[in-house]
N, C-alpha and C. Protein backbone atom coordinates (compact mmCIF):
# COMPACT_ATOMS: atom_id res chain seq x y z
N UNK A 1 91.63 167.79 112.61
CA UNK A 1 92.70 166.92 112.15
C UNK A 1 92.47 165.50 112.65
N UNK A 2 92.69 164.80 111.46
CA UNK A 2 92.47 162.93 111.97
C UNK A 2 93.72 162.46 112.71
N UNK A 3 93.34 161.78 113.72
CA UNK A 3 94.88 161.22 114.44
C UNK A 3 95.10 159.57 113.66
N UNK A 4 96.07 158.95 113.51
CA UNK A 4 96.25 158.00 112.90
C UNK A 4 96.26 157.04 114.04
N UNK A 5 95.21 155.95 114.24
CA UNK A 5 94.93 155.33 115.34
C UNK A 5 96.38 153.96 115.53
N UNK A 6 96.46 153.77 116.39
CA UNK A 6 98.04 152.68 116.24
C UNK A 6 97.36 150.94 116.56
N UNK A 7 97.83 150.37 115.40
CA UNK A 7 97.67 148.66 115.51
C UNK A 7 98.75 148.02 115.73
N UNK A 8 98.85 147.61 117.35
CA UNK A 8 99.90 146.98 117.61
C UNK A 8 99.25 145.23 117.67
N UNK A 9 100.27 144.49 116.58
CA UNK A 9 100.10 143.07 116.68
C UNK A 9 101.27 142.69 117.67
N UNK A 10 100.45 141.85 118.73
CA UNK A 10 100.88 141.35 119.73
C UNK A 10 101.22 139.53 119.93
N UNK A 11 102.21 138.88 119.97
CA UNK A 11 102.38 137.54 119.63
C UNK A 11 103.07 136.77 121.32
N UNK A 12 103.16 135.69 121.38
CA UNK A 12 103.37 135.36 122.89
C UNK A 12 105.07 135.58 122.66
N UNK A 13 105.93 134.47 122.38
CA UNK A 13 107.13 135.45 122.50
C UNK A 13 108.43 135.09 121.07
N UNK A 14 109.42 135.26 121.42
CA UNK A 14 110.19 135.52 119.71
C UNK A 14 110.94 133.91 119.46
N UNK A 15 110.30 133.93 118.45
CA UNK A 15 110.79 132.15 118.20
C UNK A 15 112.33 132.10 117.62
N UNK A 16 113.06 131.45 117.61
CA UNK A 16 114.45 131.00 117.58
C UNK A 16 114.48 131.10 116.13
N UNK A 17 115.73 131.58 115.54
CA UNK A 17 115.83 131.79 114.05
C UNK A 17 117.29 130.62 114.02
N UNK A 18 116.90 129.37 113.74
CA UNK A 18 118.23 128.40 113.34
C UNK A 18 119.24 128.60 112.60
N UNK A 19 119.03 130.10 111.40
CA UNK A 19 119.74 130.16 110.36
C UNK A 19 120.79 130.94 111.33
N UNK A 20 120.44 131.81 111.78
CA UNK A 20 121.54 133.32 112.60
C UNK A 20 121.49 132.68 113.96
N UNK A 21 121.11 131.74 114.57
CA UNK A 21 121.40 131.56 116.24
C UNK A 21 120.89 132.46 117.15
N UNK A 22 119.77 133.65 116.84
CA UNK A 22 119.22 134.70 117.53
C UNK A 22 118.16 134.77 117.53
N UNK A 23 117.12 135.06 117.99
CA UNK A 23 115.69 135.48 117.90
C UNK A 23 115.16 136.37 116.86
N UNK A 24 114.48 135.82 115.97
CA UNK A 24 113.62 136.52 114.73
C UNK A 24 113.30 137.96 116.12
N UNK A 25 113.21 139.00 115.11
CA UNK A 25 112.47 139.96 115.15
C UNK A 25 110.94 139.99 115.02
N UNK A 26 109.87 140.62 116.36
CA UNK A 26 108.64 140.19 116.14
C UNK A 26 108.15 139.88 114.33
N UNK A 27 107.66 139.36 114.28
CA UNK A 27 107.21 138.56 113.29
C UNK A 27 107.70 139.43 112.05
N UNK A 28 109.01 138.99 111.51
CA UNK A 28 110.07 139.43 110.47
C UNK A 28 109.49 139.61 109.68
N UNK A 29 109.97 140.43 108.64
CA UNK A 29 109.91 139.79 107.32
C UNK A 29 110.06 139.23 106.67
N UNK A 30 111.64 138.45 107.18
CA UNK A 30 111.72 137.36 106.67
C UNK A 30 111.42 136.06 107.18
N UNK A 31 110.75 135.67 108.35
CA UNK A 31 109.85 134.89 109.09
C UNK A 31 109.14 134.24 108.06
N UNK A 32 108.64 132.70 107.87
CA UNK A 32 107.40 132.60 107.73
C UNK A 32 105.80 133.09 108.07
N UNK A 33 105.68 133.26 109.16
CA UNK A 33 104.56 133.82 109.81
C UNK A 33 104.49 135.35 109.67
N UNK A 34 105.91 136.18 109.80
CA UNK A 34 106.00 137.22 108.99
C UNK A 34 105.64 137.79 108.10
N UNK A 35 105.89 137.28 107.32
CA UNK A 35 105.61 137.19 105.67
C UNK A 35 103.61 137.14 105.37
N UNK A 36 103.66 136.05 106.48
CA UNK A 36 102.01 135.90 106.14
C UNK A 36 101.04 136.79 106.77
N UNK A 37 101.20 137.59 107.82
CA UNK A 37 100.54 138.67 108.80
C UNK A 37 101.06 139.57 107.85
N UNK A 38 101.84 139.84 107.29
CA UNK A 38 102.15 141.31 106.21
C UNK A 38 101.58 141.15 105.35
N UNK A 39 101.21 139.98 104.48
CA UNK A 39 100.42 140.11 103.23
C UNK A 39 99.12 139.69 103.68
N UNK A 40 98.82 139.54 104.64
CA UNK A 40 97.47 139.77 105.22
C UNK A 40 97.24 140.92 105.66
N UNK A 41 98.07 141.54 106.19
CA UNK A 41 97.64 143.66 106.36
C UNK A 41 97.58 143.83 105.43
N UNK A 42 98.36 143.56 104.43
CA UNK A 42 98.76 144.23 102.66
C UNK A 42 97.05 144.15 101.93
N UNK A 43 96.63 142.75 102.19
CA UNK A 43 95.51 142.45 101.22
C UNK A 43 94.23 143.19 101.66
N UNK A 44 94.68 143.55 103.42
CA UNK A 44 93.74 144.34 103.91
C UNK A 44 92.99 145.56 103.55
N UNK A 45 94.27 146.00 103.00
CA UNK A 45 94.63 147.06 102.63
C UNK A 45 94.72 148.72 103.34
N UNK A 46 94.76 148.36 104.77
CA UNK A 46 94.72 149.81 105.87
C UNK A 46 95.36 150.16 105.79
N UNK A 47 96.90 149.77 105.65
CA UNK A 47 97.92 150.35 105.81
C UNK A 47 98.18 151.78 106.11
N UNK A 48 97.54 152.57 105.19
CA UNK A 48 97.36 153.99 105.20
C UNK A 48 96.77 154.52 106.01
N UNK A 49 95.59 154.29 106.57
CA UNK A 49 94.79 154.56 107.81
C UNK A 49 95.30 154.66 109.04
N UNK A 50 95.98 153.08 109.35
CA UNK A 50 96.39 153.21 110.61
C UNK A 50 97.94 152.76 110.65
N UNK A 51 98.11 152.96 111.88
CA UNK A 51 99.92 153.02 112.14
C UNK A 51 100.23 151.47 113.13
N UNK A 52 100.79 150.90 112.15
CA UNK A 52 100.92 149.15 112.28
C UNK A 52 102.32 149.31 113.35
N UNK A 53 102.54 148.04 114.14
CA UNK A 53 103.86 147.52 114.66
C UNK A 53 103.80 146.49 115.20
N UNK A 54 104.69 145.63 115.61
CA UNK A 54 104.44 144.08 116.02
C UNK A 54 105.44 143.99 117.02
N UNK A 55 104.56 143.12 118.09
CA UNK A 55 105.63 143.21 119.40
C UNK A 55 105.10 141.82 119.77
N UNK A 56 106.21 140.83 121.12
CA UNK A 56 105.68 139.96 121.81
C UNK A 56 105.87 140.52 123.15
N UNK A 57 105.09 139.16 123.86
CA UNK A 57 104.91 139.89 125.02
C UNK A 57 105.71 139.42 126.04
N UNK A 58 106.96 138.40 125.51
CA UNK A 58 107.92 138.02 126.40
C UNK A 58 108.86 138.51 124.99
N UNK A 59 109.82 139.31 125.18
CA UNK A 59 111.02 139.29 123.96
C UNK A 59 111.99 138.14 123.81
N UNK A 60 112.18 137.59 124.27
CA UNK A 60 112.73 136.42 123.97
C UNK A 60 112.41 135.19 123.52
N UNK A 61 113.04 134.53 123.41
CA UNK A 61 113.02 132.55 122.45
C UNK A 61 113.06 132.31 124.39
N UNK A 62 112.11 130.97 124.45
CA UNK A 62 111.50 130.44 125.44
C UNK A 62 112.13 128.92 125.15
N UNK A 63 113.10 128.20 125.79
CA UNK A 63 113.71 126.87 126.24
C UNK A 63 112.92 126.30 127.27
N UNK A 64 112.86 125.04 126.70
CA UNK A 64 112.61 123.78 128.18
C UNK A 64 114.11 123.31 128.66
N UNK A 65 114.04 122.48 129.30
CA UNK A 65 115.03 122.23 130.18
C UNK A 65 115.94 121.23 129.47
N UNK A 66 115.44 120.30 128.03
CA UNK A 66 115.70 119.94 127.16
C UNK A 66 116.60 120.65 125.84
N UNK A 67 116.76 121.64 126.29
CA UNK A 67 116.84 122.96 125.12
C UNK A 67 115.92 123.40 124.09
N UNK A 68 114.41 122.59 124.25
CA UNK A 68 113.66 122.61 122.74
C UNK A 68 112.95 123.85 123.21
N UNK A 69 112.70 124.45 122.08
CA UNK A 69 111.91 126.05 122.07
C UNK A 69 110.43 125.83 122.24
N UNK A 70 109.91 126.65 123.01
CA UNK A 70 108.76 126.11 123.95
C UNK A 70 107.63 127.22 123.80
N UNK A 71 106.61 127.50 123.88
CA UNK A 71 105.67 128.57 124.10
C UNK A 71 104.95 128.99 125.87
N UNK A 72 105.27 130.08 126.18
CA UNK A 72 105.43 130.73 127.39
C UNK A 72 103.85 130.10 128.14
N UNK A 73 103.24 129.94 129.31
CA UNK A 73 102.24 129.44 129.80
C UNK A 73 101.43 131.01 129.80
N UNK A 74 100.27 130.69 130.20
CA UNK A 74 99.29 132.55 130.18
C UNK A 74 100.10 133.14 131.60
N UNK A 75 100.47 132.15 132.86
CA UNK A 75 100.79 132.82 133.64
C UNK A 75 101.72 133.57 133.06
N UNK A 76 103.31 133.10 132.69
CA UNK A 76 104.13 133.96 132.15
C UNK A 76 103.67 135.16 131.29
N UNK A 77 102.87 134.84 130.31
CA UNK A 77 102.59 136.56 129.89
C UNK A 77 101.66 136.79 130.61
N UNK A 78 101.34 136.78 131.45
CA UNK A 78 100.11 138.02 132.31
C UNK A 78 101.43 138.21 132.91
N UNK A 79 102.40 137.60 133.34
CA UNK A 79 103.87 138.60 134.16
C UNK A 79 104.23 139.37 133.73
N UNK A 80 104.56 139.31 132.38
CA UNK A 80 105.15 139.82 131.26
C UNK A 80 104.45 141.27 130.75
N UNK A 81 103.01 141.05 130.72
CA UNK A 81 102.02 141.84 130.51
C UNK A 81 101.76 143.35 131.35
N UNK A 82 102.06 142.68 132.31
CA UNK A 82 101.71 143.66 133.53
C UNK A 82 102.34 144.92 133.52
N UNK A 83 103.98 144.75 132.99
CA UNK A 83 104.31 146.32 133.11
C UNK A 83 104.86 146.60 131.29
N UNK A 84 104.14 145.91 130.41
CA UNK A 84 104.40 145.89 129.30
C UNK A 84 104.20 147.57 128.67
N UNK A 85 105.20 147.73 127.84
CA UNK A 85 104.45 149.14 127.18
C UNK A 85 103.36 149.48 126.51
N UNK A 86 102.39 148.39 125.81
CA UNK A 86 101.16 148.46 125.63
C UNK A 86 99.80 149.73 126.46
N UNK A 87 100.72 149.21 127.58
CA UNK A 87 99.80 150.37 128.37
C UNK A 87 98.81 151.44 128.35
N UNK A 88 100.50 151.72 127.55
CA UNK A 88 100.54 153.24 127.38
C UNK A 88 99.90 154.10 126.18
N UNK A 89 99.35 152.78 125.38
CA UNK A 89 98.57 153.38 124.54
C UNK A 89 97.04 153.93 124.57
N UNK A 90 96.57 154.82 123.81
CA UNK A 90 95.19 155.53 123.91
C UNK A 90 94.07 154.23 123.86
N UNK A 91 92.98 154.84 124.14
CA UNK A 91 91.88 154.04 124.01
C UNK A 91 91.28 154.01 122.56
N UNK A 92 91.94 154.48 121.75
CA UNK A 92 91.45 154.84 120.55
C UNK A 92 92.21 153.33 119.35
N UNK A 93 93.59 153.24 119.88
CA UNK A 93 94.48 152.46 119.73
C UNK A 93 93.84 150.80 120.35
N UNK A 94 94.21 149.89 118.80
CA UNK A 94 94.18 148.65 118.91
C UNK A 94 94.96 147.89 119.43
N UNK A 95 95.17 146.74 120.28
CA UNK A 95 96.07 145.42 120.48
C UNK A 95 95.64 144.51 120.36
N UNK A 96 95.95 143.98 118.98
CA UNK A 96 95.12 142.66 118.45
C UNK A 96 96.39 141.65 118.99
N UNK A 97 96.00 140.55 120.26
CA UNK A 97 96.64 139.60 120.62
C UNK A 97 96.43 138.34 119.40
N UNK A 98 97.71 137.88 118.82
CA UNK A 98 97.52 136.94 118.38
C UNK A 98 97.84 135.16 118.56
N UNK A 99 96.89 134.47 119.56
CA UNK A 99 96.96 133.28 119.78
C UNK A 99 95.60 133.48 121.08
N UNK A 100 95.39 132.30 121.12
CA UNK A 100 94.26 132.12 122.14
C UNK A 100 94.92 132.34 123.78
N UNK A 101 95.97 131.77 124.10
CA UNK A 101 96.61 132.21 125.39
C UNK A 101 97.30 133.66 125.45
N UNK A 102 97.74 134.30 124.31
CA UNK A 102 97.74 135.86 124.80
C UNK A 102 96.77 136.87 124.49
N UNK A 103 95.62 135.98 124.08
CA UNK A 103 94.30 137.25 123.93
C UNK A 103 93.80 136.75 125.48
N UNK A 104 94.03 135.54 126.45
CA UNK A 104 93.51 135.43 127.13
C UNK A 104 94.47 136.39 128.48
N UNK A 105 95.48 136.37 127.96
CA UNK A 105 96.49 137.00 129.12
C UNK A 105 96.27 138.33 129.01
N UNK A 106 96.13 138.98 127.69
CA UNK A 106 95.53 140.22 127.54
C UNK A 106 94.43 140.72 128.43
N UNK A 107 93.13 140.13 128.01
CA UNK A 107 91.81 140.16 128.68
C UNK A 107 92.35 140.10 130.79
N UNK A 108 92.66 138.89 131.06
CA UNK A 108 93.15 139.11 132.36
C UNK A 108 94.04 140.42 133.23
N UNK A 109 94.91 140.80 132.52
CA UNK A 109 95.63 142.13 132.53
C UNK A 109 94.80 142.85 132.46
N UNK A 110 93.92 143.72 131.60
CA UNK A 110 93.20 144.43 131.23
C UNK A 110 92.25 144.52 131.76
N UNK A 111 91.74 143.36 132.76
CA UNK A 111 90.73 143.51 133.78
C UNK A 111 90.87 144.07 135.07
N UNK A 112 92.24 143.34 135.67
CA UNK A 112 92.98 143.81 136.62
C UNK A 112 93.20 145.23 136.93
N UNK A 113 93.39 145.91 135.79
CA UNK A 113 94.32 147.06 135.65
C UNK A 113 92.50 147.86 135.93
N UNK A 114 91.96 147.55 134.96
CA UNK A 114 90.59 148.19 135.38
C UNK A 114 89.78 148.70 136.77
N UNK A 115 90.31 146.75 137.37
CA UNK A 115 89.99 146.49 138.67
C UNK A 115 90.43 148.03 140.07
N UNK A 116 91.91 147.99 139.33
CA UNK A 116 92.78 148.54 140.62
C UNK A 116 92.59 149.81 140.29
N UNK A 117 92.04 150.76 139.11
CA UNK A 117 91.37 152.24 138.78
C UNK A 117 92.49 152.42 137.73
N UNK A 118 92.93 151.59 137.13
CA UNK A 118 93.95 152.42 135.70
C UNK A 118 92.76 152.48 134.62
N UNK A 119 92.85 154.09 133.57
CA UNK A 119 92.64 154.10 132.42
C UNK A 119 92.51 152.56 131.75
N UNK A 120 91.21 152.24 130.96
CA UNK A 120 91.11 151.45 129.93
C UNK A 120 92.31 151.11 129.42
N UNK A 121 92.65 152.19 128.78
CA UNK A 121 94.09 151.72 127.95
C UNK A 121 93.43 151.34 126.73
N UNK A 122 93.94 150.16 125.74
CA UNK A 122 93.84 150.07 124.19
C UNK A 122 92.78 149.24 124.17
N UNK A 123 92.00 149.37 122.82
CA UNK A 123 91.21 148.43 122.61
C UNK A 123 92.01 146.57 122.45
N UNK A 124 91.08 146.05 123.05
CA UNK A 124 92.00 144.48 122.92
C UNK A 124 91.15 143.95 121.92
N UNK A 125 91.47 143.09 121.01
CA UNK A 125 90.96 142.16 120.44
C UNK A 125 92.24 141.09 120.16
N UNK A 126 91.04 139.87 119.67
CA UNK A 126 92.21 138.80 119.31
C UNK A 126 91.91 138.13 117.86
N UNK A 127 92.92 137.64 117.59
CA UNK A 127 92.96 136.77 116.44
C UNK A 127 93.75 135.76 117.03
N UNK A 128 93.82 134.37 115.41
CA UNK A 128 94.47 133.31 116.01
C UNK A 128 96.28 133.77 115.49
N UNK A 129 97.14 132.88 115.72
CA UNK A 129 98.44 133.14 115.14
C UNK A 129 98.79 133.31 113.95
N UNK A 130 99.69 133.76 112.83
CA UNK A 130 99.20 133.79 111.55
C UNK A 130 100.40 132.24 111.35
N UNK A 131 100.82 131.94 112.22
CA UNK A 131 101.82 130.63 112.00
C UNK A 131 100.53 129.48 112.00
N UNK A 132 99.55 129.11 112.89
CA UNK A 132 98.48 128.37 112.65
C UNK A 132 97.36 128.44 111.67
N UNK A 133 96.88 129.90 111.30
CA UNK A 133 96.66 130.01 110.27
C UNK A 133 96.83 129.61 108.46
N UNK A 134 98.43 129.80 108.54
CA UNK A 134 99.32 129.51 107.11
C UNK A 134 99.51 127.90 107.13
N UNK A 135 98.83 127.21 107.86
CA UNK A 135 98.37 125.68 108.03
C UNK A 135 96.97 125.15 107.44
N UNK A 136 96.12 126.35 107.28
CA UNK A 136 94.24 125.93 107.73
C UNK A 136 93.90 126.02 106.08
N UNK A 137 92.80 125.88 105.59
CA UNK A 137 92.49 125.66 104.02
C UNK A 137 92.10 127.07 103.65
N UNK A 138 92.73 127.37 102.54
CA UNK A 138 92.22 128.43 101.77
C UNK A 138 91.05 129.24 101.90
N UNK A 139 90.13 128.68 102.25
CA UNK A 139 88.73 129.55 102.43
C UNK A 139 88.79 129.95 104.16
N UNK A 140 89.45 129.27 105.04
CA UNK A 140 89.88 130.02 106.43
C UNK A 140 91.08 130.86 106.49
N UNK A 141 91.79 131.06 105.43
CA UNK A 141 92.78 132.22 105.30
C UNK A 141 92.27 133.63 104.92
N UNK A 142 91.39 133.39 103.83
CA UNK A 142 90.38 134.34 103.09
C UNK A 142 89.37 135.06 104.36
N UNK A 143 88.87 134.21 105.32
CA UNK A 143 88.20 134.43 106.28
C UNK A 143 89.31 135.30 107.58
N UNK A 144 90.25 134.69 107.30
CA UNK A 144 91.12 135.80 108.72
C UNK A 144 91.65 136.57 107.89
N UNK A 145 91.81 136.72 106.79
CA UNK A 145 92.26 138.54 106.14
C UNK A 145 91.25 139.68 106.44
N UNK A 146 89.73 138.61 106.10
CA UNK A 146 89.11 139.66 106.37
C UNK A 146 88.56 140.47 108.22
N UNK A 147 88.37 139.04 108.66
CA UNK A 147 88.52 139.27 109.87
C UNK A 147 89.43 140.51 110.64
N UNK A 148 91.03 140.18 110.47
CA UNK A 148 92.09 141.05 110.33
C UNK A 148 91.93 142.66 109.87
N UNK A 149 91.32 142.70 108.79
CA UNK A 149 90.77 144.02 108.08
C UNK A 149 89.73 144.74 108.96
N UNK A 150 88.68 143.60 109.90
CA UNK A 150 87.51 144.45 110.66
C UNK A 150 88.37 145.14 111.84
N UNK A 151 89.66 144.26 112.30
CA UNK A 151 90.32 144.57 113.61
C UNK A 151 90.77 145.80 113.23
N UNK A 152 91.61 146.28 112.21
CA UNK A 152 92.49 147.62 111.61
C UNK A 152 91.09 148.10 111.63
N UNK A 153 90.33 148.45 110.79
CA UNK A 153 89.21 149.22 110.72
C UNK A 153 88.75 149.81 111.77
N UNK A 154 88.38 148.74 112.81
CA UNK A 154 87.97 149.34 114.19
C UNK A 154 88.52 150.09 114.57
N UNK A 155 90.21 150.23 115.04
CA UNK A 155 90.94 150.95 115.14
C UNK A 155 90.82 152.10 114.90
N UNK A 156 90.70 152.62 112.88
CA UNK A 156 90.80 153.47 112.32
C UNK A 156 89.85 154.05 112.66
N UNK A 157 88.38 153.59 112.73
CA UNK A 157 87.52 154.41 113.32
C UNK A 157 87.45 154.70 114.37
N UNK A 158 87.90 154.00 115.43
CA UNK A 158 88.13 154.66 116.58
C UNK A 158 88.49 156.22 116.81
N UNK A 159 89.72 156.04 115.87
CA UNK A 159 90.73 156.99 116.12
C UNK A 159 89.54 158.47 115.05
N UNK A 160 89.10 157.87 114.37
CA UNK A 160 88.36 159.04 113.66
C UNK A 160 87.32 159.89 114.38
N UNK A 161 86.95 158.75 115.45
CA UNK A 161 85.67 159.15 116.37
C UNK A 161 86.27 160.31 117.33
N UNK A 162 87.54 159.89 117.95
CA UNK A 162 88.15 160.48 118.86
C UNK A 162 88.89 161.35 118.95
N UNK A 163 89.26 162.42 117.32
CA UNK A 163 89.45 163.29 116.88
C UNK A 163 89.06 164.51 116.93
């Protein structure tokens, strides 16, 4: 029997929704950036393979002292990181960090944890944000779908290997 390997997209933390006064849900559906990481799995087309979910790694909307909504430093998510439920996933299982400071907070965690004798834990990889992305020219969108598609894949085979 094939186990269905799990792709958790991982983002730094939940950006402020102006319309409702609350924090979008990891990357909504009705989000901009939402919208664009879903029809980038969609075009991927894994869906079926593997078992998708989207989390950050601080749950909350992040304020400066100004009130303006801010993005968390790597220290904060390697804090954040440390007793995150990610953990707890197989080695078979993906965590594609998306932004350059939480694939880097990832990698740091994940070394640590190595360091001190914990289980591997999940495969890490990174991509960039799909909010910086839905900025870049057409032929670098085309390029992170597919990109995106090798990350699920890996996964899926993982999980096929480890069956």
């Amino acid at each position: 029997m094939t186990t269905k390997a799990s792709v958790l997209f991982l983002g730094p933390c939940r950006k402020f929704d102006p319309a409702t006064e609350k924090p979008f849900p990891a990357f909504s559906p009705s989000s901009r950036s939402g919208k664009f990481l879903r029809s980038a799995i969609d075009t991927a087309g894994l869906r079926k393979s593997v078992s998708i979910s989207f989390d950050n790694v601080i749950p909350r909307a992040l304020f400066d002292k100004q009130g303006r909504e801010r993005y968390p430093t790597c220290a904060e998510l390697v804090e954040e990181l440390e007793s995150h439920s990610l953990w707890t996933l197989d080695s078979s299982d993906v965590v594609i960090g998306l932004s350059a400071v939480v694939g880097d907070a990832l990698q740091r965690v994940a070394s640590a944890r190595l360091a001190a004798g914990y289980k591997s834990g999940p495969r890490i990889m990174r991509l960039e944000h799909p909010s910086f992305m839905m900025r870049r020219p057409q032929p670098e969108r085309t390029d992170y779908v597919r990109r995106l598609g090798n990350c699920i894949r890996a996964g899926a085979q993982m999980a096929t290997i480890g069956a």
